[in-house]
Protein backbone atom coordinates (compact mmCIF):
# COMPACT_ATOMS: atom_id res chain seq x y z
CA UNK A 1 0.00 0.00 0.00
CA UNK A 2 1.07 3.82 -0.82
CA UNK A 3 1.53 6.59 1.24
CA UNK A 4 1.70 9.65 0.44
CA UNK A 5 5.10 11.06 0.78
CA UNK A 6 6.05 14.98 1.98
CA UNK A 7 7.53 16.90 -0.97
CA UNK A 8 10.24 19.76 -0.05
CA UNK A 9 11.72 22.02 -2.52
CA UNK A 10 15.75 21.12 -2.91
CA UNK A 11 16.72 24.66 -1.91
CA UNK A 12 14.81 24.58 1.54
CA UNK A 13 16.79 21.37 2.06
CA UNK A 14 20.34 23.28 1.32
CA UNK A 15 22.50 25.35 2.72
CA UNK A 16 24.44 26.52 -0.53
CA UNK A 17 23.58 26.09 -3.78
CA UNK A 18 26.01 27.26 -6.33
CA UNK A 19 28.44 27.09 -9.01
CA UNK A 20 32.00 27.59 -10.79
CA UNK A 21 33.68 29.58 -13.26
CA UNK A 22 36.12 29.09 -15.88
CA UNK A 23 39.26 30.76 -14.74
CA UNK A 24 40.32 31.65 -18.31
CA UNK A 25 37.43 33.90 -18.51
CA UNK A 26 38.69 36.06 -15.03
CA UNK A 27 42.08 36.45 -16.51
CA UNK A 28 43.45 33.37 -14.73
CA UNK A 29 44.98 30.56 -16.31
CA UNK A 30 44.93 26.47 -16.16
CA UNK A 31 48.10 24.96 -14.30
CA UNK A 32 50.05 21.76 -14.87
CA UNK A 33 49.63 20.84 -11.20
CA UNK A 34 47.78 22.03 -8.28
CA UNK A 35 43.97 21.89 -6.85
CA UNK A 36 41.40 19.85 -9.39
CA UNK A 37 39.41 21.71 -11.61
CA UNK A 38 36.48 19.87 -12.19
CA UNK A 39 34.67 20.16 -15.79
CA UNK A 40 31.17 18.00 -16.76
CA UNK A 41 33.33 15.08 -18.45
CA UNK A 42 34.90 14.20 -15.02
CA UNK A 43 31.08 13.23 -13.52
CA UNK A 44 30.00 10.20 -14.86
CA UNK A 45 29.06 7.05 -13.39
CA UNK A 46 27.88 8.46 -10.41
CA UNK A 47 31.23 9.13 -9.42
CA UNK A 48 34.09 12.01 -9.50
CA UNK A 49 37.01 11.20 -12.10
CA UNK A 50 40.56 12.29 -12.43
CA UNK A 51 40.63 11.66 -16.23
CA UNK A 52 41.37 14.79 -18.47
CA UNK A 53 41.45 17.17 -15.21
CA UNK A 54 42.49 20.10 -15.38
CA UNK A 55 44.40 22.06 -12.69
CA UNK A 56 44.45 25.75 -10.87
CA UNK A 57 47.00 27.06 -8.74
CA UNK A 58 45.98 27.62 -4.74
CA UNK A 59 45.64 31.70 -5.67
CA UNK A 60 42.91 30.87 -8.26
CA UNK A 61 41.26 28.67 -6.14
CA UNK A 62 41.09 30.78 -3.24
CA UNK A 63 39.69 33.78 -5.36
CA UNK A 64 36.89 31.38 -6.91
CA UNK A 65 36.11 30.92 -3.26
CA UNK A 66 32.58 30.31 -4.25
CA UNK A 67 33.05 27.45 -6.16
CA UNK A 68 35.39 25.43 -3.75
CA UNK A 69 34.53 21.66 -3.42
CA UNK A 70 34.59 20.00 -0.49
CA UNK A 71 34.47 15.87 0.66
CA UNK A 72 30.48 15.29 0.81
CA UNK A 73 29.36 17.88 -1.32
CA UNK A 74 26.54 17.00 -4.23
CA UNK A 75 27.32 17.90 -7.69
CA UNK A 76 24.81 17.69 -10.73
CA UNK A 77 25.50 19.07 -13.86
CA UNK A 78 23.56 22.29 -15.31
CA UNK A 79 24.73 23.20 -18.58
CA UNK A 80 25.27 21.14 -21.83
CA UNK A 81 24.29 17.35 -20.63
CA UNK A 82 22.41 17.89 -17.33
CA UNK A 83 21.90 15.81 -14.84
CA UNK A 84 25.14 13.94 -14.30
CA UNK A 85 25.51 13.60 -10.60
CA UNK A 86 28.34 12.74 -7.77
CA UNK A 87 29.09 12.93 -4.30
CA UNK A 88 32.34 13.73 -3.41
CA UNK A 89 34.02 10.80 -1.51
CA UNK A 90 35.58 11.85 1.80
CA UNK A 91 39.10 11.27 0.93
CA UNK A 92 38.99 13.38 -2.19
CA UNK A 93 40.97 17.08 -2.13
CA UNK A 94 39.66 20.11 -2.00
CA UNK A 95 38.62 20.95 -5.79
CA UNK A 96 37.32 23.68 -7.63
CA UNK A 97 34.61 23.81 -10.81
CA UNK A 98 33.28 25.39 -13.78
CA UNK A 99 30.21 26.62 -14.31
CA UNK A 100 28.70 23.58 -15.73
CA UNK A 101 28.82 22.19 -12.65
CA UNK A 102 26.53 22.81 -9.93
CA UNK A 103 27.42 22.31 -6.03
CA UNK A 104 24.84 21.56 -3.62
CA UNK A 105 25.58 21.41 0.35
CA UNK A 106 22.72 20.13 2.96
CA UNK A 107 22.08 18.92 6.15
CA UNK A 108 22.89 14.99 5.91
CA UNK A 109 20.50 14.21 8.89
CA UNK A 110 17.58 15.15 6.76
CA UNK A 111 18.40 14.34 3.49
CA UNK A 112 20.83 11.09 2.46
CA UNK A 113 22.87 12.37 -0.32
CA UNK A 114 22.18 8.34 -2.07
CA UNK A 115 18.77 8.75 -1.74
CA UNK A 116 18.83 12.48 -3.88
CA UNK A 117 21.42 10.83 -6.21
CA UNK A 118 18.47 7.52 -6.92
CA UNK A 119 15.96 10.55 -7.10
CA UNK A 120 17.54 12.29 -9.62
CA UNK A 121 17.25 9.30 -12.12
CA UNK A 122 13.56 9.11 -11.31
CA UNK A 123 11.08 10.19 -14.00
CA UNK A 124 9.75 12.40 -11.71
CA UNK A 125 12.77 14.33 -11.46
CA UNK A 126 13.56 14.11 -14.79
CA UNK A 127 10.17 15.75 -16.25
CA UNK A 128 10.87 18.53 -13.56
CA UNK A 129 14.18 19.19 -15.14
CA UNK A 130 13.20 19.00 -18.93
CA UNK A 131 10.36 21.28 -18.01
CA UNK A 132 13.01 23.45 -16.74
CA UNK A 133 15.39 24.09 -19.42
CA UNK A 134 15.94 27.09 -20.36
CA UNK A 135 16.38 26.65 -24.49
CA UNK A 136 15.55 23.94 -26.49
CA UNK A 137 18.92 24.51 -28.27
CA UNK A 138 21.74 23.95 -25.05
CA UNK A 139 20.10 22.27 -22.07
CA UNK A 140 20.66 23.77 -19.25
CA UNK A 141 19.55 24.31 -15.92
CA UNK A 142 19.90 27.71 -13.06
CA UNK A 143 20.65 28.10 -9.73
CA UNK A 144 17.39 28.88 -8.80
CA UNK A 145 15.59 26.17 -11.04
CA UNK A 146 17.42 23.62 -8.98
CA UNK A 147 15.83 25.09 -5.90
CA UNK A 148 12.55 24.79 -7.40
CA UNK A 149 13.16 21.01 -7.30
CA UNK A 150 10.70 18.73 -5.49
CA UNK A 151 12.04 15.86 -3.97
CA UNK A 152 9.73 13.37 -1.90
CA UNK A 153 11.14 13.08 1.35
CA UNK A 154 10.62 10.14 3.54
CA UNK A 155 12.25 10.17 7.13
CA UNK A 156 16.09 9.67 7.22
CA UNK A 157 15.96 6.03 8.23
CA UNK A 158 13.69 5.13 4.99
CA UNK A 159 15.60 7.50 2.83
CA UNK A 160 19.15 5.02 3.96
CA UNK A 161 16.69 1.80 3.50
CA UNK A 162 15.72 3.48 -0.08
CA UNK A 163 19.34 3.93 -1.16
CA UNK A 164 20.43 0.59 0.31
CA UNK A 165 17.74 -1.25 -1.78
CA UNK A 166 18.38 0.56 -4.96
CA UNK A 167 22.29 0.36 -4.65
CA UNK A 168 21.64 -3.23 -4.65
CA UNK A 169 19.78 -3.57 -7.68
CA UNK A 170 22.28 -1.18 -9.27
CA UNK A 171 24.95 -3.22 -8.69
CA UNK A 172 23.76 -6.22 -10.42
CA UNK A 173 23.04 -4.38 -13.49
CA UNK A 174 26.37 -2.86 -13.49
CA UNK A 175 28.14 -5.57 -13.09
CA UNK A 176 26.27 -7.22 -16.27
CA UNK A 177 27.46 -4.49 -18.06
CA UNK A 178 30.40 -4.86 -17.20
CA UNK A 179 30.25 -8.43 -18.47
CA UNK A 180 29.38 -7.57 -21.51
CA UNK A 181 32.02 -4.94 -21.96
CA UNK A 182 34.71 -7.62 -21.19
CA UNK A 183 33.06 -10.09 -23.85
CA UNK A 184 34.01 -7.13 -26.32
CA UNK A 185 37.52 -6.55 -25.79
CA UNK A 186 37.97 -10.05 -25.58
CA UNK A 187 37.00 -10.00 -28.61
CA UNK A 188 38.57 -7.21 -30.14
CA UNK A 189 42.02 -8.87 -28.68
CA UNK A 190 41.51 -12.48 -30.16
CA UNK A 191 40.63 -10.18 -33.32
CA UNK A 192 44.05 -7.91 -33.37
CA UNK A 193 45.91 -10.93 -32.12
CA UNK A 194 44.97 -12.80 -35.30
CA UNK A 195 44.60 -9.91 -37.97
CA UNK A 196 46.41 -7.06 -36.20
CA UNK A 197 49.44 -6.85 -38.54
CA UNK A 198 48.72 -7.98 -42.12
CA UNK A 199 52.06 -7.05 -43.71
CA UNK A 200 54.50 -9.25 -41.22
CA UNK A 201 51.88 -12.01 -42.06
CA UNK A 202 52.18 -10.96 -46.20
CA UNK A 203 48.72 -10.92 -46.67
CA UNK A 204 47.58 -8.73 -50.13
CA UNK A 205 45.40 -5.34 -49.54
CA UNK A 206 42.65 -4.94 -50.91
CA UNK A 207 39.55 -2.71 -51.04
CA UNK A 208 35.96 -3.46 -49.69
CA UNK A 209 34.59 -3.01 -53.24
CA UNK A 210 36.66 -5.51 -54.29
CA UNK A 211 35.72 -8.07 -51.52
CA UNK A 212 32.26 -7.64 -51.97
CA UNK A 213 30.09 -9.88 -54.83
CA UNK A 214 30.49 -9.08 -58.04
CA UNK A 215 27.09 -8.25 -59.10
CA UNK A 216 25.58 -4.73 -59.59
CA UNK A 217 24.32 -3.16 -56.53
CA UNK A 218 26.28 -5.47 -53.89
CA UNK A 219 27.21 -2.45 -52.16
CA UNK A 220 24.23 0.69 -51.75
CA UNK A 221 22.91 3.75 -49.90
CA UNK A 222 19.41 4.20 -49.73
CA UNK A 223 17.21 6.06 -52.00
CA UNK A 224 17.37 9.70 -51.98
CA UNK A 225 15.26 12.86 -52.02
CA UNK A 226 12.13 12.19 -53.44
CA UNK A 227 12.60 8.96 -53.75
CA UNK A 228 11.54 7.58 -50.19
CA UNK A 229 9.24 10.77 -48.30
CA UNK A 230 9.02 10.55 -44.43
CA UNK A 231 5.20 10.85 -45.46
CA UNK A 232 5.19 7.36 -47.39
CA UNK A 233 5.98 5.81 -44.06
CA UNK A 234 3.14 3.63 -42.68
CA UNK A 235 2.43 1.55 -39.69
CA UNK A 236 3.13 -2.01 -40.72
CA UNK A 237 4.83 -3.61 -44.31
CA UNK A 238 8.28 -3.76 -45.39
CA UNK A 239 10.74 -2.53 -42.91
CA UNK A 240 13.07 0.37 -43.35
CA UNK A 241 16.51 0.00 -41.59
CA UNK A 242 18.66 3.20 -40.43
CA UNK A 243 21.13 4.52 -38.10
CA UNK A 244 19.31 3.35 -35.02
CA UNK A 245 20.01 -0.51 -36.32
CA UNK A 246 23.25 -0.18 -35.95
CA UNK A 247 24.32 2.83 -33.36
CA UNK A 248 25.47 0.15 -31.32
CA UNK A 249 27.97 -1.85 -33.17
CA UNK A 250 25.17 -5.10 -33.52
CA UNK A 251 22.25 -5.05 -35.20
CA UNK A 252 19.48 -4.16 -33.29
CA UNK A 253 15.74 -2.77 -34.16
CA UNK A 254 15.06 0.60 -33.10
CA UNK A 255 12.48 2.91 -34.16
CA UNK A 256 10.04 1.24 -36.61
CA UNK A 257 9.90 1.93 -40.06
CA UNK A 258 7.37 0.61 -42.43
CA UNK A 259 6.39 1.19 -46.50
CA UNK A 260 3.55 -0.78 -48.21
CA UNK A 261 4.22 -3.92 -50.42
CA UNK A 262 3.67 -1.21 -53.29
CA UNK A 263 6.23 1.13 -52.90
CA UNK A 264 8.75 -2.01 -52.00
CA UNK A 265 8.57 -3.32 -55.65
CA UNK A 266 9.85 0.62 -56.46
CA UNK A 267 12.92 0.56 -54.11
CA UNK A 268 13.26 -3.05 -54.48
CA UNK A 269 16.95 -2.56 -55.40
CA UNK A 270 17.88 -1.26 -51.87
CA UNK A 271 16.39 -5.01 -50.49
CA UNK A 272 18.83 -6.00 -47.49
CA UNK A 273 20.49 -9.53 -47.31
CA UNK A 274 20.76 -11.76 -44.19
CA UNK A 275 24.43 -11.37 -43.38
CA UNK A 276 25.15 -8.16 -44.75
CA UNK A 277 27.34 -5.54 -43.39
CA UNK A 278 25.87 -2.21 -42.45
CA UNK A 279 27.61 0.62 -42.02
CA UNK A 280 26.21 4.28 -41.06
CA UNK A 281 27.76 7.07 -43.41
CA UNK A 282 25.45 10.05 -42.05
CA UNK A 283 25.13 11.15 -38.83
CA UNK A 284 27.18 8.79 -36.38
CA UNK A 285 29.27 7.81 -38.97
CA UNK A 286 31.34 4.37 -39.10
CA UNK A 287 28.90 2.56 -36.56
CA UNK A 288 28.32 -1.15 -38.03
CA UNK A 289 26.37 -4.36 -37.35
CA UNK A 290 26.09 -7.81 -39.00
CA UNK A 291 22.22 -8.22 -40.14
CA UNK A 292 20.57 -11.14 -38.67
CA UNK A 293 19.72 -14.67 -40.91
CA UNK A 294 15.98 -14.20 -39.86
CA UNK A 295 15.64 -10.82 -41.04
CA UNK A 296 12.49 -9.56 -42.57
CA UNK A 297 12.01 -8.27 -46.01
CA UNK A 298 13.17 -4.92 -45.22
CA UNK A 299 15.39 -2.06 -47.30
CA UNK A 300 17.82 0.54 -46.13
CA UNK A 301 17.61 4.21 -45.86
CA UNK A 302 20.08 6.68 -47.01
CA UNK A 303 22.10 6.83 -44.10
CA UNK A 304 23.70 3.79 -44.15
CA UNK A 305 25.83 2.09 -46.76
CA UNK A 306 24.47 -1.75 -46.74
CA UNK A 307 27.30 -4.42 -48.29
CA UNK A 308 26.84 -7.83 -49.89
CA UNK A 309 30.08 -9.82 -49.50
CA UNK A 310 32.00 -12.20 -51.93
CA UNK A 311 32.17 -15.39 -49.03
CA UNK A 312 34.73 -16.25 -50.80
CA UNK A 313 37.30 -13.76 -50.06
CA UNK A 314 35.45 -11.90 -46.59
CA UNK A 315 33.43 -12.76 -44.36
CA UNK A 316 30.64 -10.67 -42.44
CA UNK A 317 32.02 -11.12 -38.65
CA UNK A 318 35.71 -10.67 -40.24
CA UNK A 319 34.70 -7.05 -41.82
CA UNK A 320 32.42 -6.38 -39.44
CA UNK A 321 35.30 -6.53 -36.54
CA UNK A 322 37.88 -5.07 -39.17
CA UNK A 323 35.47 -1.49 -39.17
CA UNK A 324 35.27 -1.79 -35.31
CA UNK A 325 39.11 -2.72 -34.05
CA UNK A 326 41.62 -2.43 -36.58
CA UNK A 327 43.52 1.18 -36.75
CA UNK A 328 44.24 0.79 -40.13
CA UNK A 329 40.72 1.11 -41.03
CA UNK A 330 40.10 3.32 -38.04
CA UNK A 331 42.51 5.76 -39.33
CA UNK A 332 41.15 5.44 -42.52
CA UNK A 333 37.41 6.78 -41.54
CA UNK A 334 38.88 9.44 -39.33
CA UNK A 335 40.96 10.92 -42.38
CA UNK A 336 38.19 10.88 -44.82
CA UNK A 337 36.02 12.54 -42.76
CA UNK A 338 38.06 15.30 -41.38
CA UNK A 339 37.63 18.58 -42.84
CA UNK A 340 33.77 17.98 -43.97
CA UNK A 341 31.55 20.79 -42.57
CA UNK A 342 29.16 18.19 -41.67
CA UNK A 343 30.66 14.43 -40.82
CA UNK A 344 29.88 11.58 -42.81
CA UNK A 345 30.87 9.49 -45.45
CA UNK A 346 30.18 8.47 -48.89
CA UNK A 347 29.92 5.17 -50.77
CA UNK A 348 33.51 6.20 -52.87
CA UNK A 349 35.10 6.50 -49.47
CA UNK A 350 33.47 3.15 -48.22
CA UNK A 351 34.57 1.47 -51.16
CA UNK A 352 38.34 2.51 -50.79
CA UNK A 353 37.93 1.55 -47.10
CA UNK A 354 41.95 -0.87 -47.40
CA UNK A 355 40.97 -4.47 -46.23
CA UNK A 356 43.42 -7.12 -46.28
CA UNK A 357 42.87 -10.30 -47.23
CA UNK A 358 42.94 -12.67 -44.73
CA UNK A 359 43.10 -16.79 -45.59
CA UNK A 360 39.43 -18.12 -45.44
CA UNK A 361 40.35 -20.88 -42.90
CA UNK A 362 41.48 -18.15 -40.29
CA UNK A 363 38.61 -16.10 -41.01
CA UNK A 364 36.29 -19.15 -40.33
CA UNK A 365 37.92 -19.71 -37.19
CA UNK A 366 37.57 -16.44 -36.15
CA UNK A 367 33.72 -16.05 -36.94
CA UNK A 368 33.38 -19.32 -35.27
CA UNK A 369 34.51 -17.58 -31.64
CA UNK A 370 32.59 -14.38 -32.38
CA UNK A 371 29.46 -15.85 -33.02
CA UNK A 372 29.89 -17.98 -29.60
CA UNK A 373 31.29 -14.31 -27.65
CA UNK A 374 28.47 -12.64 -29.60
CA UNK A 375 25.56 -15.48 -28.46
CA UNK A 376 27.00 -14.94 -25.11
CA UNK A 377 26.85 -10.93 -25.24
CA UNK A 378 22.98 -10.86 -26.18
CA UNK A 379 22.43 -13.54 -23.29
CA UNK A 380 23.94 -11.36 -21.02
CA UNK A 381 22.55 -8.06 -22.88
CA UNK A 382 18.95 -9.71 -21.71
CA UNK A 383 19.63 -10.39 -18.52
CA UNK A 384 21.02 -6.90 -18.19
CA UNK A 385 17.54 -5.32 -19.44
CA UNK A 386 15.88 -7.37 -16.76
CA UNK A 387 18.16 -6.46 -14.36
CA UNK A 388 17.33 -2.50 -15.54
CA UNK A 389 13.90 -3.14 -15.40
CA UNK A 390 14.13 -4.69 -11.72
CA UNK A 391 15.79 -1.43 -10.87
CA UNK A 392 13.10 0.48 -12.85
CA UNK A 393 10.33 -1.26 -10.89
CA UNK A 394 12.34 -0.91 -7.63
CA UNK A 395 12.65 2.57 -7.92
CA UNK A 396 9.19 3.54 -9.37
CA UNK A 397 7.98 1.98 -5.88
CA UNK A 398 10.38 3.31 -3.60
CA UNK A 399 9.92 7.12 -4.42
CA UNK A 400 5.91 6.30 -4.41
CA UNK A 401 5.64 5.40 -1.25
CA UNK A 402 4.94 1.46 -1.88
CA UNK A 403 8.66 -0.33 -0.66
């Protein structure tokens, strides 16, 4: 059963509320040692990070008195991607911060800094903060619009029972993350281990055009323009793949797309294969993913180049790990896409994309571990929705009223 919790506004709960500045603009400068400057890219994870800090000298620091970070304080982020949060752990040094970064100091007897750091995921407190931004073009949030936050707030005791719970059930989905992320670099070593270095091993370098079949149209964009308008797009019918398929390096459905049987047999030529390689040239460029056997009559928009392989000369998991891992090829993309006003690519720079080519037998070998590291990813990739929906559930409760 629900109660009804008490709601207090975030600033009656504080006793400062503020932010940094960036020395630079005050006429001070960075240092190569000296107190941490903290910018938004060093919150993430919940947690405070000593990557790519930056450093000011004890005379700065003292004069952005303000700003000065100390162990236990609560830091969100307010400008550019909100809502990244941390509590500073009690052995960290005294730090300093831009103004991206808000600071928030309270009274830890009525409100447990664990339980405000669970909150701030909630939707609740997320539909207060998107309500609260101040331009649609660069999120960002005040001072005083953090105040206006309204937190639910239990008694202490069920605030620490709150946090305990839902650190729990964060943990477990973490740590299936984190299996999956191992599975990958596993992978990626077995793959540079084997393919790393093509010319010690004498292997011949090709192109991607040239590993692909040798029919017409084994390697295609979408159709363009009028060809395909956002207003031909219906509810159910032949599906239309696009970025969102492949965003995260494996295939993957995302936002349904749909065109009637009718206007298929016009764009018929853009049909995608089981066991093609997609690759997105618009956009987030260079992302990639292996299309599933049991895929559904579907096509492919313009933003992705879609590639039909000789399986004689290359197979999918081999290219499909060659775009991901190897340098040469990651150098490659990074080249031919510097200097564009907007990033992508283009099928001419796809097709020059240098492959080498690799002896069948070792590239059978190698597709033979991936698919059994890739069968074991999406096992644990299910378990680790579950485990987010747990959370989900856990939390939706908790911050009603009902754990």
């Amino acid at each position: 059963m629900s109660k009804l919790l008490t709601r207090r506004k975030l600033g009656e709960l504080c006793s400062v509320v503020t932010k940094g500045t960036t020395p630079t603009s005050l006429g001070m400068a960075f240092e190569d040692e000296g107190v941490p400057f903290l910018r938004i890219q060093n919150l993430f994870g919940s947690s405070v990070h000593l990557k790519d800090i930056l450093y000011i000298s004890e005379d700065t620091h003292n004069a952005l008195n303000r700003s000065k970070i100390m162990a236990g304080d609560f830091l969100i982020t307010i400008a550019g991607t909100i809502g990244r949060v941390a509590i500073v752990p009690d052995d960290f040094p005294e730090a300093n911060c831009n103004q991206a970064v808000a600071i928030l100091r309270f009274d830890k007897s009525k409100l447990f800094p664990r339980y405000l750091l669970h909150w701030l995921t909630t939707n609740d407190a997320l539909q207060q903060i998107s309500g609260k931004k101040v331009t649609a073009t660069i999120s960002n949030l005040s001072l005083g619009q953090i105040k206006e936050l309204e937190i639910p707030l239990p008694p202490l005791d069920e605030q620490e029972h709150i946090a305990a719970i839902l650190d729990k059930a964060d943990a477990i989905r973490r740590k299936r993350q984190q299996a999956i992320q191992l599975a990958d670099d596993f992978l990626r070593s077995v793959f540079l281990d084997m393919f790393g270095d093509p010319e010690t091993k004498g292997w011949e370098i090709t192109t991607v055009e040239k590993v692909a079949e040798s029919t017409k149209g084994s390697m295609r964009t979408g159709p363009f323009g009028s060809q395909l308008l956002h207003s031909e797009f219906v509810e159910k019918g032949i599906a239309v793949l696009g970025i969102d398929n492949a965003v995260e390096n494996k295939f993957k459905w995302g936002k349904q797309r749909f065109i009637t049987e009718e206007k298929y047999q016009q764009l018929k030529r853009y049909t995608v294969k089981p066991d093609d390689v997609i690759i997105t040239i618009m956009g987030t460029c260079g992302r990639c993913a292996v299309v599933p056997e049991d895929i559904p009559t579907s096509i492919n928009t313009k933003h992705i180049c879609c590639i039909t392989l000789d399986k004689d000369k290359c197979l999918s998991s081999f290219l499909h790990s060659y775009f991901l891992y190897h340098p040469d090829c990651q150098k490659y993309l990074a080249t031919n896409t510097k200097g564009a006003i907007m990033a992508g690519l283009n099928m001419g720079i796809v097709k020059g994309i240098p492959v080498p080519l690799v002896p069948l037998n070792l590239q059978v070998k190698y597709d033979s571990m991936a698919r059994r590291l890739n069968g074991l990813s999406k096992e644990l990739s299910e378990h680790k929705e579950s485990g987010n929906s747990l959370f989900n559930s856990l939390s939706q409760k908790a911050f009603a009223g009902e754990l």
